[in-house]
C-alpha atoms as a PDB file:
ATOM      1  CA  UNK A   1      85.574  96.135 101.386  1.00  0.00           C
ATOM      2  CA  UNK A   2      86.973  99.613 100.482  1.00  0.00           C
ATOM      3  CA  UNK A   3      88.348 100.944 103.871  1.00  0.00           C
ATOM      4  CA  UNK A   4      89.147 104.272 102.080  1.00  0.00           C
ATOM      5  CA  UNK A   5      90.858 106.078 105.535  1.00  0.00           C
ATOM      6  CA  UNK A   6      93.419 102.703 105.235  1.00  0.00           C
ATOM      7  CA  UNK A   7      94.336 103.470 101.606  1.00  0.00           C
ATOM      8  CA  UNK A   8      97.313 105.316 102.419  1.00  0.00           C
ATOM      9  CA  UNK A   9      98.762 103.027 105.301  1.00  0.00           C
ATOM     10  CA  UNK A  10      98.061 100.210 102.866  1.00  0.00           C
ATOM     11  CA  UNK A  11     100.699 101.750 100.890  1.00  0.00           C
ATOM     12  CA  UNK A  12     102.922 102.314 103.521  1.00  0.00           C
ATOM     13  CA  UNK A  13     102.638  98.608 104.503  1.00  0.00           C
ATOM     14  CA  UNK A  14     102.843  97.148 101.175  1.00  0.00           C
ATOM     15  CA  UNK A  15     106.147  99.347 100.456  1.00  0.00           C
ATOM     16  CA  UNK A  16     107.828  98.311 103.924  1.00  0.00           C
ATOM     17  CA  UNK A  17     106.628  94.345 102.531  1.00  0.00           C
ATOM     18  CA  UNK A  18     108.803  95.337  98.957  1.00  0.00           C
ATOM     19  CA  UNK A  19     105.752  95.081  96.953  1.00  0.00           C
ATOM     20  CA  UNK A  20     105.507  98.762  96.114  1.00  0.00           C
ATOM     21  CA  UNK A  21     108.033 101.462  96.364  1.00  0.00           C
ATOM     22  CA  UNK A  22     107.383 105.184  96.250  1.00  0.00           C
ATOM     23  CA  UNK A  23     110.925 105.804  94.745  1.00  0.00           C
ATOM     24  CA  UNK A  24     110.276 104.186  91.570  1.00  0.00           C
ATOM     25  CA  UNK A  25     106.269 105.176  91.309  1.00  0.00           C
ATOM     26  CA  UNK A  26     107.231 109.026  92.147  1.00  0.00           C
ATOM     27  CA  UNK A  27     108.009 109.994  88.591  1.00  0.00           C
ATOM     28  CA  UNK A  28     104.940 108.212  87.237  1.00  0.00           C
ATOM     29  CA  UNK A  29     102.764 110.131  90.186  1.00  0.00           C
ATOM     30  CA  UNK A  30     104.645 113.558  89.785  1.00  0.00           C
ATOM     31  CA  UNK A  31     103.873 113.507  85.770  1.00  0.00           C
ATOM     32  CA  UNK A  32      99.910 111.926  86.652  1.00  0.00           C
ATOM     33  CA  UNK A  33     101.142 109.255  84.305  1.00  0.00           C
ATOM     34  CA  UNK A  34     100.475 105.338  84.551  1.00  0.00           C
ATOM     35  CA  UNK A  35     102.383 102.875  84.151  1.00  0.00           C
ATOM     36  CA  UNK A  36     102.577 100.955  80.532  1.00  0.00           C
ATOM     37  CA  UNK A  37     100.135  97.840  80.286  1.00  0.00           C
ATOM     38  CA  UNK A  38     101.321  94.556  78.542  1.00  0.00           C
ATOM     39  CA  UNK A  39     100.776  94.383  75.279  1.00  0.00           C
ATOM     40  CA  UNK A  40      97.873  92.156  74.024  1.00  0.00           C
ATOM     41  CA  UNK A  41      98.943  89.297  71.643  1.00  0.00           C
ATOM     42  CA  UNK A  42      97.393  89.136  68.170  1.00  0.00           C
ATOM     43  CA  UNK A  43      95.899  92.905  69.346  1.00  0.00           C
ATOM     44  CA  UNK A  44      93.139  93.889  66.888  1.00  0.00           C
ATOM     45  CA  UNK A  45      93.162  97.718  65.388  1.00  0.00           C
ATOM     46  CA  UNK A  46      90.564  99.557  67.388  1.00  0.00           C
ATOM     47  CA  UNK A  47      89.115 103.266  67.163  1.00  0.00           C
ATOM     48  CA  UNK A  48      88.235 105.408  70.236  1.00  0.00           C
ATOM     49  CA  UNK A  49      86.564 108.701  71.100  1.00  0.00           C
ATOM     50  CA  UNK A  50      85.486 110.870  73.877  1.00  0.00           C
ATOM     51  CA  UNK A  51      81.362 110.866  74.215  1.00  0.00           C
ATOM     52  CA  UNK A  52      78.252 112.472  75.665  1.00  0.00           C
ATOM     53  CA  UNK A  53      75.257 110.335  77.333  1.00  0.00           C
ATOM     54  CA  UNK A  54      72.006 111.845  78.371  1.00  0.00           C
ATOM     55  CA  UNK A  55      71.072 110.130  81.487  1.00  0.00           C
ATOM     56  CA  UNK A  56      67.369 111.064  83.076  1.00  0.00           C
ATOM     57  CA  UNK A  57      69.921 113.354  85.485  1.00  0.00           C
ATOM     58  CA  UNK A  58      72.637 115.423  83.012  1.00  0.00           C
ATOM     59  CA  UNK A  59      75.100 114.581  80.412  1.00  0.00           C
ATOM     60  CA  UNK A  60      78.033 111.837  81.291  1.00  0.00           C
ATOM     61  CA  UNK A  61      81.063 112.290  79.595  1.00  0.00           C
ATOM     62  CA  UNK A  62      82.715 109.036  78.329  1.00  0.00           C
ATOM     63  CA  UNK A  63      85.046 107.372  76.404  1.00  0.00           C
ATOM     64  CA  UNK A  64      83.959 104.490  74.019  1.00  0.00           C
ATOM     65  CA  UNK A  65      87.067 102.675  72.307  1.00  0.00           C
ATOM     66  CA  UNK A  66      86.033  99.533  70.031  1.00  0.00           C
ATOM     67  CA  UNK A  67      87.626  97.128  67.279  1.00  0.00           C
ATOM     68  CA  UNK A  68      87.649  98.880  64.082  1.00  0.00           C
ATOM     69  CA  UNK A  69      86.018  96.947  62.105  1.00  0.00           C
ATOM     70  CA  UNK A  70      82.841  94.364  62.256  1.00  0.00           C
ATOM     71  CA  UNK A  71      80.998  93.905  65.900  1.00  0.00           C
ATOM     72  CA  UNK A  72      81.916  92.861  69.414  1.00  0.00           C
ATOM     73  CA  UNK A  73      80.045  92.477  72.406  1.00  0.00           C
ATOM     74  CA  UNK A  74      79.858  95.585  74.341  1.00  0.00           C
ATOM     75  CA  UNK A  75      81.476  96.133  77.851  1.00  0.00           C
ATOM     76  CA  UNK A  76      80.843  98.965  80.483  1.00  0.00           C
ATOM     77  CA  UNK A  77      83.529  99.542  82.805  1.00  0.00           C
ATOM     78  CA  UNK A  78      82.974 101.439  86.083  1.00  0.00           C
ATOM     79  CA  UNK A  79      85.967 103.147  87.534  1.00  0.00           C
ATOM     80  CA  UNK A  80      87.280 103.469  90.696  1.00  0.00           C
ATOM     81  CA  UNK A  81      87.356 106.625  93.207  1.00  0.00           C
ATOM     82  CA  UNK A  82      89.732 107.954  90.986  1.00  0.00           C
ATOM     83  CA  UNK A  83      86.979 108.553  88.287  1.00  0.00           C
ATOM     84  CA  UNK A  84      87.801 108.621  84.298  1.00  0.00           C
ATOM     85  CA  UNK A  85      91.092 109.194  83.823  1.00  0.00           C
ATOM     86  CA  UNK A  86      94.270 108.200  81.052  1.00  0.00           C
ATOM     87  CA  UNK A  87      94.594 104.790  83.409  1.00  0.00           C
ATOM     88  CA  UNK A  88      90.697 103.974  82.753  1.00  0.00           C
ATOM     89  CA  UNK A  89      91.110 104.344  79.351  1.00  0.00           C
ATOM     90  CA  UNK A  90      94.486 102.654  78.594  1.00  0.00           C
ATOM     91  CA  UNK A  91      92.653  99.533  80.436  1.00  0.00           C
ATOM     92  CA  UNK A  92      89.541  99.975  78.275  1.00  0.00           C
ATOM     93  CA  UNK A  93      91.669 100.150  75.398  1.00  0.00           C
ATOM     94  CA  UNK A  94      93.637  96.948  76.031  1.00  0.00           C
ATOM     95  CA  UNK A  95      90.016  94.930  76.410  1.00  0.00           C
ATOM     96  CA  UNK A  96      89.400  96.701  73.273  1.00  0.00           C
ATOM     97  CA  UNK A  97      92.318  95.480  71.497  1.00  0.00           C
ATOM     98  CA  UNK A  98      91.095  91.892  72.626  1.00  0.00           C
ATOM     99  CA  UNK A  99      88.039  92.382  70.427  1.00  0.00           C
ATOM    100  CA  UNK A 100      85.638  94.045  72.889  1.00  0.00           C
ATOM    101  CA  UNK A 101      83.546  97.075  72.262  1.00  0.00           C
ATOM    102  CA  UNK A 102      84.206  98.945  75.795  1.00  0.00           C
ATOM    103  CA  UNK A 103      82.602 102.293  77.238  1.00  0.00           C
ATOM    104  CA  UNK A 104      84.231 103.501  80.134  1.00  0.00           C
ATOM    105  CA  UNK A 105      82.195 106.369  82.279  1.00  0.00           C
ATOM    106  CA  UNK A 106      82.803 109.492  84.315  1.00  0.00           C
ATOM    107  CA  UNK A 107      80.290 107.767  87.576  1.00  0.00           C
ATOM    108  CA  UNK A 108      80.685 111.743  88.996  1.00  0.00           C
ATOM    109  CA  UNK A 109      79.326 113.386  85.940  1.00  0.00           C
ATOM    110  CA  UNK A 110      76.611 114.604  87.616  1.00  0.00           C
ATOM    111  CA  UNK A 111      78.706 117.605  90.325  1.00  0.00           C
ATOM    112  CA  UNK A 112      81.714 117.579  87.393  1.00  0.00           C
ATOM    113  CA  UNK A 113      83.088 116.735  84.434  1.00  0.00           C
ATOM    114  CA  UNK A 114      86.365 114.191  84.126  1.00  0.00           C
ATOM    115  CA  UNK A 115      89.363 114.359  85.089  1.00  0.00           C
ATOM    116  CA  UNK A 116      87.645 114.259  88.596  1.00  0.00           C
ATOM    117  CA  UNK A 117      90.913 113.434  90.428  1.00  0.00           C
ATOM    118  CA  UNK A 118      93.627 115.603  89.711  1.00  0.00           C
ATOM    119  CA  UNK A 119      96.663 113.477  90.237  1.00  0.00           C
ATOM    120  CA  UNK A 120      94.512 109.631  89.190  1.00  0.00           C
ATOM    121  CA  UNK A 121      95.308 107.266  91.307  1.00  0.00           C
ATOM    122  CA  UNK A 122      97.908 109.275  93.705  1.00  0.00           C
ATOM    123  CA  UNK A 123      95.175 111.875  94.123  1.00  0.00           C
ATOM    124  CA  UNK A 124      95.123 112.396  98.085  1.00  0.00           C
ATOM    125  CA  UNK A 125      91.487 110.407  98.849  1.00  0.00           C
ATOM    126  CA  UNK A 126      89.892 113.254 100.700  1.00  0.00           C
ATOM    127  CA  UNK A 127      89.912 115.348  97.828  1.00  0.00           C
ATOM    128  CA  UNK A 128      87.688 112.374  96.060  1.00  0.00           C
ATOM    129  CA  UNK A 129      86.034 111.175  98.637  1.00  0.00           C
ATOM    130  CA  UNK A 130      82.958 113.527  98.643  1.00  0.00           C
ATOM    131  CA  UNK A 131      82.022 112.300  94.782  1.00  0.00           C
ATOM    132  CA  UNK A 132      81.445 108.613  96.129  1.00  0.00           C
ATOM    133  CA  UNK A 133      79.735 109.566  98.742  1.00  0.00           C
ATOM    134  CA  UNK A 134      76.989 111.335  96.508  1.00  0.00           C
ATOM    135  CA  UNK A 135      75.938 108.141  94.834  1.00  0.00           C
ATOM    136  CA  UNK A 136      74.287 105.447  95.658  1.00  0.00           C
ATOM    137  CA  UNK A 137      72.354 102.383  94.768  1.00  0.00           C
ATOM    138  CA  UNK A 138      69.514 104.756  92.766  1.00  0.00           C
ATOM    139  CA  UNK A 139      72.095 106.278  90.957  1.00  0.00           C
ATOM    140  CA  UNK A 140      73.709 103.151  90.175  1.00  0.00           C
ATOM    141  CA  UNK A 141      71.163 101.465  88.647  1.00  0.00           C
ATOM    142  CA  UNK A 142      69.579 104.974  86.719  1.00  0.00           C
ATOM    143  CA  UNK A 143      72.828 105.193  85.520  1.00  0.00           C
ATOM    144  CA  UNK A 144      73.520 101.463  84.108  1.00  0.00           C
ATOM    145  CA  UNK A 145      70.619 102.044  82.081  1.00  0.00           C
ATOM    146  CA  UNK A 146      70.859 104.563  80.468  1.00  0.00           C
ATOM    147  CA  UNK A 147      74.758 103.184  79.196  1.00  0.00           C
ATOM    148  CA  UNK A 148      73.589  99.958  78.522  1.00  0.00           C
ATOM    149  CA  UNK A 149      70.905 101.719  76.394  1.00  0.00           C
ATOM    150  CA  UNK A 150      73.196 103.630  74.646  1.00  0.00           C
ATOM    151  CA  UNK A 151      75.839 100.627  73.960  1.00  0.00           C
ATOM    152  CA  UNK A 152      73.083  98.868  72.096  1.00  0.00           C
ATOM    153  CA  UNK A 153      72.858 102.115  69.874  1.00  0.00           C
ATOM    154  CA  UNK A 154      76.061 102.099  69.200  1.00  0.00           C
ATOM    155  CA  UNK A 155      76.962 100.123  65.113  1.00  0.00           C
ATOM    156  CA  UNK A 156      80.198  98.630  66.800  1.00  0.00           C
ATOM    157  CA  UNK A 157      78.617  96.688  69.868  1.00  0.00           C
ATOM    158  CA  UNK A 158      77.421  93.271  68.561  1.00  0.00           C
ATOM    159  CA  UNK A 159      73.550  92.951  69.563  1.00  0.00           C
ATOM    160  CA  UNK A 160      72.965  89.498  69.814  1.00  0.00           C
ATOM    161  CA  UNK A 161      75.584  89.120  72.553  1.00  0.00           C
ATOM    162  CA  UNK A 162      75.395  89.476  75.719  1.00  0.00           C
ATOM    163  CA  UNK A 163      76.995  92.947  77.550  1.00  0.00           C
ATOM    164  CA  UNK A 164      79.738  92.349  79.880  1.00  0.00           C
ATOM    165  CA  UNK A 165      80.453  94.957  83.040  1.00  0.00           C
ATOM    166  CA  UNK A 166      83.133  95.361  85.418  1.00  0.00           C
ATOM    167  CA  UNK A 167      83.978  97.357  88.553  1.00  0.00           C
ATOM    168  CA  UNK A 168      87.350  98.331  90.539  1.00  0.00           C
ATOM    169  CA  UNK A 169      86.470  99.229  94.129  1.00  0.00           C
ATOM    170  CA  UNK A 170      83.087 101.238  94.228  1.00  0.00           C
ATOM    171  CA  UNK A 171      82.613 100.190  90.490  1.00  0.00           C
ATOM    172  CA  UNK A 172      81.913  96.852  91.867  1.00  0.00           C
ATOM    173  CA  UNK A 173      79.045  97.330  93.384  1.00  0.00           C
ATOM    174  CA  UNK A 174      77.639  99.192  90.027  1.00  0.00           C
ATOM    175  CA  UNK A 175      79.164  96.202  88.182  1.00  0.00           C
ATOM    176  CA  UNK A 176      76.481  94.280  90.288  1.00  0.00           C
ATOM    177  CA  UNK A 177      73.770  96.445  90.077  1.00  0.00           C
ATOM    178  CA  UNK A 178      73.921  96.756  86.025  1.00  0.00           C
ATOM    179  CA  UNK A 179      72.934  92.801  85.581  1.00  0.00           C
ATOM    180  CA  UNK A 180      70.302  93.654  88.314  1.00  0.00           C
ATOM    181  CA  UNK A 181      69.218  96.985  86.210  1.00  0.00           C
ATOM    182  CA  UNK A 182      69.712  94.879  83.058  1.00  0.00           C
ATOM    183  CA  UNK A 183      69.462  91.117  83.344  1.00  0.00           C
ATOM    184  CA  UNK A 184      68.059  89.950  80.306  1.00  0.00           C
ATOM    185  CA  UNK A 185      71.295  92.250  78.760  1.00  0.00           C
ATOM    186  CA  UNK A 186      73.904  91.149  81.110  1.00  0.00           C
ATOM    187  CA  UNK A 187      76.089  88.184  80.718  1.00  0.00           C
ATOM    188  CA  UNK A 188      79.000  89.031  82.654  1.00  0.00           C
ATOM    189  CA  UNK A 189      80.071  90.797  85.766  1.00  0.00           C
ATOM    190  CA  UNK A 190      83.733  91.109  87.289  1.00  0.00           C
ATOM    191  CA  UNK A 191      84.357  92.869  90.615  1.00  0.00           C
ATOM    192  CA  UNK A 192      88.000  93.970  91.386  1.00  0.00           C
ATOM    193  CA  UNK A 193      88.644  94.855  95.069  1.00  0.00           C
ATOM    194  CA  UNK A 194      85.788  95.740  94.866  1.00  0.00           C
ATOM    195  CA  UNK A 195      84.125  98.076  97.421  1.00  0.00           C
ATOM    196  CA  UNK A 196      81.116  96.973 100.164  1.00  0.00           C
ATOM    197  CA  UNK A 197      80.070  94.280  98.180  1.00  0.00           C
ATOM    198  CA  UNK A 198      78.628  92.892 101.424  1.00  0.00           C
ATOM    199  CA  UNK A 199      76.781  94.715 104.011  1.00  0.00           C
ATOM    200  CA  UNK A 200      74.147  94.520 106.651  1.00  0.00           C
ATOM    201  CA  UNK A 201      71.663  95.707 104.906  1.00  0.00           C
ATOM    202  CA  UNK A 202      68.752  94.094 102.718  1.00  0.00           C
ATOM    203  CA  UNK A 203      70.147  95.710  99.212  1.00  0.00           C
ATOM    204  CA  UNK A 204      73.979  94.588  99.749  1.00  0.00           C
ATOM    205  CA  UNK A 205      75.137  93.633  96.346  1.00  0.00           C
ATOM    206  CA  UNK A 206      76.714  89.969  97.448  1.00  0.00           C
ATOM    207  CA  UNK A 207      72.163  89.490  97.960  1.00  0.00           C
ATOM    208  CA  UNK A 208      71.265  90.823  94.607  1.00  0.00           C
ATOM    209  CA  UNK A 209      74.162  89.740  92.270  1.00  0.00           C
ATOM    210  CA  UNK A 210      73.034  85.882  92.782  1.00  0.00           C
ATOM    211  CA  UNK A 211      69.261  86.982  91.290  1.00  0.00           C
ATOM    212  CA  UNK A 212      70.643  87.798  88.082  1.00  0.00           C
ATOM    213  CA  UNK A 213      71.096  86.058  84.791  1.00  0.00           C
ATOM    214  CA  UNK A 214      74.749  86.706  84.667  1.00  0.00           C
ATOM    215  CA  UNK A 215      78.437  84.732  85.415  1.00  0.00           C
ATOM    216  CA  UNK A 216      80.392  86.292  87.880  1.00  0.00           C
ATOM    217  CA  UNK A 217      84.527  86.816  88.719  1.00  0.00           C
ATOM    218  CA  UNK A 218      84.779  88.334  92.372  1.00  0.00           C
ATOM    219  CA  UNK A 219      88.450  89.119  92.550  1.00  0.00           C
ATOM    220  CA  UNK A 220      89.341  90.316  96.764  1.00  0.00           C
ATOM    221  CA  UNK A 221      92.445  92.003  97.777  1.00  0.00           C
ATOM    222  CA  UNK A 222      94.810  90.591 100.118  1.00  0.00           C
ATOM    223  CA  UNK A 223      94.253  93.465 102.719  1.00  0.00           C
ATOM    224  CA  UNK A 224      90.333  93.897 102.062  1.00  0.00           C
ATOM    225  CA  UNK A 225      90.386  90.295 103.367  1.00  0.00           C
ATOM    226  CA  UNK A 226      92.583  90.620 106.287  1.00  0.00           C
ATOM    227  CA  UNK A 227      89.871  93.313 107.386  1.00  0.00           C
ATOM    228  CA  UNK A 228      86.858  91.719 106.237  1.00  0.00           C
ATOM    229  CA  UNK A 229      87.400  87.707 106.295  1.00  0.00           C
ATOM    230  CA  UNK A 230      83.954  86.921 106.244  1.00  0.00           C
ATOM    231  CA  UNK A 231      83.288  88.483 103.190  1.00  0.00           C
ATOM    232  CA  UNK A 232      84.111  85.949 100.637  1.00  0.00           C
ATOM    233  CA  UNK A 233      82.400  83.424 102.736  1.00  0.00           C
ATOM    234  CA  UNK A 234      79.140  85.248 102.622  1.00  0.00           C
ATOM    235  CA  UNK A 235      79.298  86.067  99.151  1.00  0.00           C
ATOM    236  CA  UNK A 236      80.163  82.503  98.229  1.00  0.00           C
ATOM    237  CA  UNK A 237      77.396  81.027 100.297  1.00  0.00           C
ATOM    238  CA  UNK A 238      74.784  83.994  98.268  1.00  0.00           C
ATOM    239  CA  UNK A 239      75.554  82.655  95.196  1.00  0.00           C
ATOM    240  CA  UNK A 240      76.045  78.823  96.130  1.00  0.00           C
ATOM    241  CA  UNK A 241      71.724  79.686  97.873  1.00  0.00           C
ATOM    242  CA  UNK A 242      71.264  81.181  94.429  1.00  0.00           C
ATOM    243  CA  UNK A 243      72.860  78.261  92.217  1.00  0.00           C
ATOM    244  CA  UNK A 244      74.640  81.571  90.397  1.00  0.00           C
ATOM    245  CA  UNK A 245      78.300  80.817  88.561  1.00  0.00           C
ATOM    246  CA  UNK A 246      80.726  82.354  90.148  1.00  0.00           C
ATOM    247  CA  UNK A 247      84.719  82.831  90.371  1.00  0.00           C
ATOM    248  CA  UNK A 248      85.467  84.302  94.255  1.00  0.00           C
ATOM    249  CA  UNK A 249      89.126  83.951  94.500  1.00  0.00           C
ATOM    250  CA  UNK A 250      91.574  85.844  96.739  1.00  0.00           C
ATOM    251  CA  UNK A 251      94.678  87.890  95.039  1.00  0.00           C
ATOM    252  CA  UNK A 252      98.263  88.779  96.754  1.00  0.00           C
ATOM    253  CA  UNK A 253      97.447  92.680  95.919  1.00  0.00           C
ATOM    254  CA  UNK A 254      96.471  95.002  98.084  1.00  0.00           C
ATOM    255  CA  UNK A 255      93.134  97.277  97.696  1.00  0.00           C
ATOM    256  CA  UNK A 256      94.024  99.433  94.499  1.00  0.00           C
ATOM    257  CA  UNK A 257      96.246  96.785  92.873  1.00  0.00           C
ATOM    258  CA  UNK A 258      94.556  96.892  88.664  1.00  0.00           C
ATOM    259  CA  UNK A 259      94.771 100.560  87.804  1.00  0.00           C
ATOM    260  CA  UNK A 260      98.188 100.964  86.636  1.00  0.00           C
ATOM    261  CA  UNK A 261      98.433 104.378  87.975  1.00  0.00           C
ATOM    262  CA  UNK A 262      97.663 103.645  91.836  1.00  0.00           C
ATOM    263  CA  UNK A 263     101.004 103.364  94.034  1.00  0.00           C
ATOM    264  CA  UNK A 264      99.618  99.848  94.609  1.00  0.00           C
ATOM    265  CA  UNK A 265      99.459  98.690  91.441  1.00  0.00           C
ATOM    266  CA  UNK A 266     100.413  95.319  91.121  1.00  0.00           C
ATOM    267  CA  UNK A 267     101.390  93.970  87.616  1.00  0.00           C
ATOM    268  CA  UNK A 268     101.780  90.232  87.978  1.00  0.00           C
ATOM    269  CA  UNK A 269      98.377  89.623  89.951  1.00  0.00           C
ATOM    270  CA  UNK A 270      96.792  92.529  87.596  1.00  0.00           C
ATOM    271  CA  UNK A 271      97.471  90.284  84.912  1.00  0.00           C
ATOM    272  CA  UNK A 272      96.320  87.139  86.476  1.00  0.00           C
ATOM    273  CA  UNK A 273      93.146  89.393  87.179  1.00  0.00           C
ATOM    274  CA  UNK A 274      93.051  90.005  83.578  1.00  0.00           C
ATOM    275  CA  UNK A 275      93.313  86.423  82.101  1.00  0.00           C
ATOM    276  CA  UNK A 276      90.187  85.657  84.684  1.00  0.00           C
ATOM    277  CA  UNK A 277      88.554  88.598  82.936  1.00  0.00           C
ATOM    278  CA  UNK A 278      88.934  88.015  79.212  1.00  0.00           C
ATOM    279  CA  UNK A 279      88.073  83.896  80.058  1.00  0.00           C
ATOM    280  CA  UNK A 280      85.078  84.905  82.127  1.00  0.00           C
ATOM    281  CA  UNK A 281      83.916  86.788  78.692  1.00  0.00           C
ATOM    282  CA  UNK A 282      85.895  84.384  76.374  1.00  0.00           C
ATOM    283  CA  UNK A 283      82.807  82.122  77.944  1.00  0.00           C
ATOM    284  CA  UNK A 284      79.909  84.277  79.260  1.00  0.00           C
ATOM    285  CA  UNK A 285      79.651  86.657  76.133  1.00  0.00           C
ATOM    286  CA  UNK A 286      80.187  84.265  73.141  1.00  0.00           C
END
């Protein structure tokens, strides 16, 4: 889950464990820098640019970055609290540069226009907080469609491939609820730590994931497990029911641990996330 009020003692913990120190982050949070990704191997030469989507409830600012020449199959990334932002859009780049046509979203668009969170990932959470709250699983899927409609009017995305989303904390349950918006579109779905994927209620995303078409990696964080440990079994056991493929693994990061800009960000199980990722596409989107 995404225990948002724990986000800051998680960081507290995970510095007194020596897997995170504020020393060496503080420049990084001071300048609302992040840090530098890896490199991609045999990186392709891509093009980006900031965009406008009409959605049935405003205009979303985005930023769509794709290979610069031919097709590729098209990706939409949902961010974390921490909205669109230079760490979204380095990470959409790099998926780029692996031959991906990627359009990452401002998911607050509707109350403001990005950045959203003045500091990224070291923004203080209550001054983010209200923007999640305001959406919801109507939103989510309104909003799905209308940027999976707009990727397939886009020259660069490759049409007779599949789409590929993911999420990082509340983007995973949007990640979810684009292959159930979208399922004869949707190939692909990756959550990372990603935020109430199960719940008590009837529309939890772990119960509607499993009725889609698509291939799903479920990455948890180390402390979202600690506090939820029946999570992964549920949401293995929904898509076992469902006969659904999917990855559900466990990482050593905690809740934050992708975006290079969070003071949780952890590079050597980011990168094991992202190997998952480009094989789950390498496979799913072909």
């Amino acid at each position: 889950m995404c225990d948002q009020d724990h986000f800051d003692d998680d960081v507290a913990e995970f510095e007194k464990r020596g897997m995170v120190t504020r020393r060496q982050f503080g420049a990084f949070v001071a300048a609302g820098v992040c840090m530098t990704l890896p490199e991609v191997a045999n990186a392709v030469t891509v093009k980006e640019s900031e965009v406008s989507i009409k959605t049935p409830d405003g205009t979303c600012d985005a930023y769509f970055v794709h290979p610069a020449s031919g097709t590729a199959p098209g990706v939409l990334m949902w961010p974390d609290v921490f909205g669109l932002r230079p760490a979204s859009k380095q990470m959409a780049k790099r998926l780029a540069e692996s031959g991906y046509s990627v359009l990452v979203v401002n998911p607050f668009y509707r109350v403001k226009k990005a950045p959203t969170a003045e500091k990224g990932g070291a923004t203080p959470l209550d001054d983010v907080r209200p923007l999640m709250a305001a959406l919801n699983e109507t939103t989510h899927m309104t909003d799905a469609k209308a940027f999976v409609a707009w990727l397939d009017t886009q020259t660069p995305v490759a049409k007779n491939k599949k789409i590929g989303t993911q999420g990082y904390c509340m983007g995973g349950p949007m990640a979810f609820r684009t292959a159930v918006a979208m399922p004869d579109r949707v190939g692909a779905v990756a959550s990372f730590h990603g935020a109430a994927l199960v719940t008590p209620q009837p529309n939890s995303p772990h119960l509607q994931g499993p009725k889609t078409k698509a291939q799903f990696l479920i990455a948890i964080a180390m402390n979202d497990d600690e506090r939820a440990p029946t999570d992964k079994t549920a949401l293995k056991d929904s898509f076992a029911k469902d006969n659904r493929p999917a990855e559900i693994e466990f990482y050593k990061g905690a809740h934050g641990w992708c975006p290079p800009d969070t003071p949780v960000y952890n590079q050597p199980e980011a990168d094991r996330a992202w190997t998952r990722l480009l094989a789950l596409y390498g496979k799913a989107l072909a």
